[in-house]
C-alpha atoms as a PDB file:
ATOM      1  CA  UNK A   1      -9.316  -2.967  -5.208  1.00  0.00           C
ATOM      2  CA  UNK A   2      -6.223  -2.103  -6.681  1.00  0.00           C
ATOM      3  CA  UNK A   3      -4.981  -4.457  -9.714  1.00  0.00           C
ATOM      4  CA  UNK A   4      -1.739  -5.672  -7.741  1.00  0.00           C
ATOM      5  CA  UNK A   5       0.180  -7.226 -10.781  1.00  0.00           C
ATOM      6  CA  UNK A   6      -0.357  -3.872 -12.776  1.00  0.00           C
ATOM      7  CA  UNK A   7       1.094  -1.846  -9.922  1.00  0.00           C
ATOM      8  CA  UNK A   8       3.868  -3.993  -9.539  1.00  0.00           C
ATOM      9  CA  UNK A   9       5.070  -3.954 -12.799  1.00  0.00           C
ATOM     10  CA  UNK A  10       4.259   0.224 -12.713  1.00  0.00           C
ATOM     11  CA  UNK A  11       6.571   0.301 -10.076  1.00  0.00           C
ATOM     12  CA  UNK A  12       9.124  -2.079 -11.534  1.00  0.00           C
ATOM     13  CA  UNK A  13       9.373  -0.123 -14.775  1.00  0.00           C
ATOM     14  CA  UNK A  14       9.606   3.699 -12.647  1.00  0.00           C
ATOM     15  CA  UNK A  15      12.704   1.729 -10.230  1.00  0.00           C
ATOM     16  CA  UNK A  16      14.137   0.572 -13.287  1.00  0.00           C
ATOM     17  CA  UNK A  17      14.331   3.965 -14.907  1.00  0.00           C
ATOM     18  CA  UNK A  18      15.059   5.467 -12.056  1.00  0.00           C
ATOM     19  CA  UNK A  19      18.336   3.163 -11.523  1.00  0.00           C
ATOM     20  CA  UNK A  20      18.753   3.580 -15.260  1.00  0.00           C
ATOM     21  CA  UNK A  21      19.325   7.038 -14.560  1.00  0.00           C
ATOM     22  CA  UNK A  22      21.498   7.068 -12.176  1.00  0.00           C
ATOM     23  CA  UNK A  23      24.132   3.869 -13.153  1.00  0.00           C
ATOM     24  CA  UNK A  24      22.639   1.535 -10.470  1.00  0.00           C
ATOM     25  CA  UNK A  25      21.131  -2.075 -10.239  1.00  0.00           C
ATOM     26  CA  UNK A  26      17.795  -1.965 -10.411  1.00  0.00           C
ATOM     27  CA  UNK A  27      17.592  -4.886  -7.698  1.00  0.00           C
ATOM     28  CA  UNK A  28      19.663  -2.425  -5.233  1.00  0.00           C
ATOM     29  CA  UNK A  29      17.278   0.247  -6.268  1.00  0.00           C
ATOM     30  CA  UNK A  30      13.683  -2.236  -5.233  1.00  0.00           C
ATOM     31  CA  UNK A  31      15.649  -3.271  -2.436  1.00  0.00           C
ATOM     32  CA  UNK A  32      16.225  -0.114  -0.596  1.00  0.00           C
ATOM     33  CA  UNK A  33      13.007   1.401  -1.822  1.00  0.00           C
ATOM     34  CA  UNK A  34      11.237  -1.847   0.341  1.00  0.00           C
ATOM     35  CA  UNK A  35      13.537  -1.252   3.038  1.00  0.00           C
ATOM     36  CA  UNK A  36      12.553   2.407   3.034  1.00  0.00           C
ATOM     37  CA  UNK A  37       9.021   1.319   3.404  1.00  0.00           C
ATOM     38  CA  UNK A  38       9.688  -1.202   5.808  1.00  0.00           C
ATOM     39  CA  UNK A  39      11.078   1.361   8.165  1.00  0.00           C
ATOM     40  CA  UNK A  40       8.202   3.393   7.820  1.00  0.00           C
ATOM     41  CA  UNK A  41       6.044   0.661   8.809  1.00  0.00           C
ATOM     42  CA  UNK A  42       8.232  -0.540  12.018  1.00  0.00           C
ATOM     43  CA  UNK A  43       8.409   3.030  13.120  1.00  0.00           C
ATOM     44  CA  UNK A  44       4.155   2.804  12.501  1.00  0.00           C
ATOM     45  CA  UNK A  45       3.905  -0.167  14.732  1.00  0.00           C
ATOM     46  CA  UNK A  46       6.261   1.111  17.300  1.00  0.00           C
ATOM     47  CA  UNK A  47       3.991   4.139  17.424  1.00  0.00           C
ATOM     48  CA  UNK A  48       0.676   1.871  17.721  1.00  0.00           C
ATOM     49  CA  UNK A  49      -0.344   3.278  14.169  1.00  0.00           C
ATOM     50  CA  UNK A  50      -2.794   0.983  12.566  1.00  0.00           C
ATOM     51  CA  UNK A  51      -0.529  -0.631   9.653  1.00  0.00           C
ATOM     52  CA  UNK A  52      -3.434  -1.614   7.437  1.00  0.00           C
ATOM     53  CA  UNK A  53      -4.428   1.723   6.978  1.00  0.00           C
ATOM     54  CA  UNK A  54      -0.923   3.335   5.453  1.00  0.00           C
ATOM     55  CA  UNK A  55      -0.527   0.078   3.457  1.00  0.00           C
ATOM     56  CA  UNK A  56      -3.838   0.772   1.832  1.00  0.00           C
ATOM     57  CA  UNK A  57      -3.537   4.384   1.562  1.00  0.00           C
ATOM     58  CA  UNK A  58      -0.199   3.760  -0.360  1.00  0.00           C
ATOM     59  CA  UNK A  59      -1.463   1.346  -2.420  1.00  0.00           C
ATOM     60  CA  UNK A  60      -4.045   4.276  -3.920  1.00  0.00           C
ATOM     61  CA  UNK A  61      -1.232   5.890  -5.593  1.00  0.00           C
END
């Protein structure tokens, strides 16, 4: 299993540079990264995709 709080902050620190970069808020950056996501996953459902399967898949980075 993946070591969630160690991801998280991965992911944190590469959204943070990433805004860095660029002159943005790193919030606004996380925030449309998840909503990015979350569209994948709604368009997943819609097309009877099993969900559990792409979150986990994603989660092995």
């Amino acid at each position: 299993m993946v070591d969630l709080d160690a991801l998280e902050k991965t992911l944190r620190s590469k959204l943070e540079r990433i805004a860095s970069r660029h002159g943005l808020n790193p919030r606004a950056v996380e925030l449309a990264a998840l909503k990015e996501f979350l569209i994948m996953l709604e368009m997943a459902e819609r097309a009877r995709h099993d969900v559990r399967v792409i979150v986990e898949e994603t989660l092995e980075l």
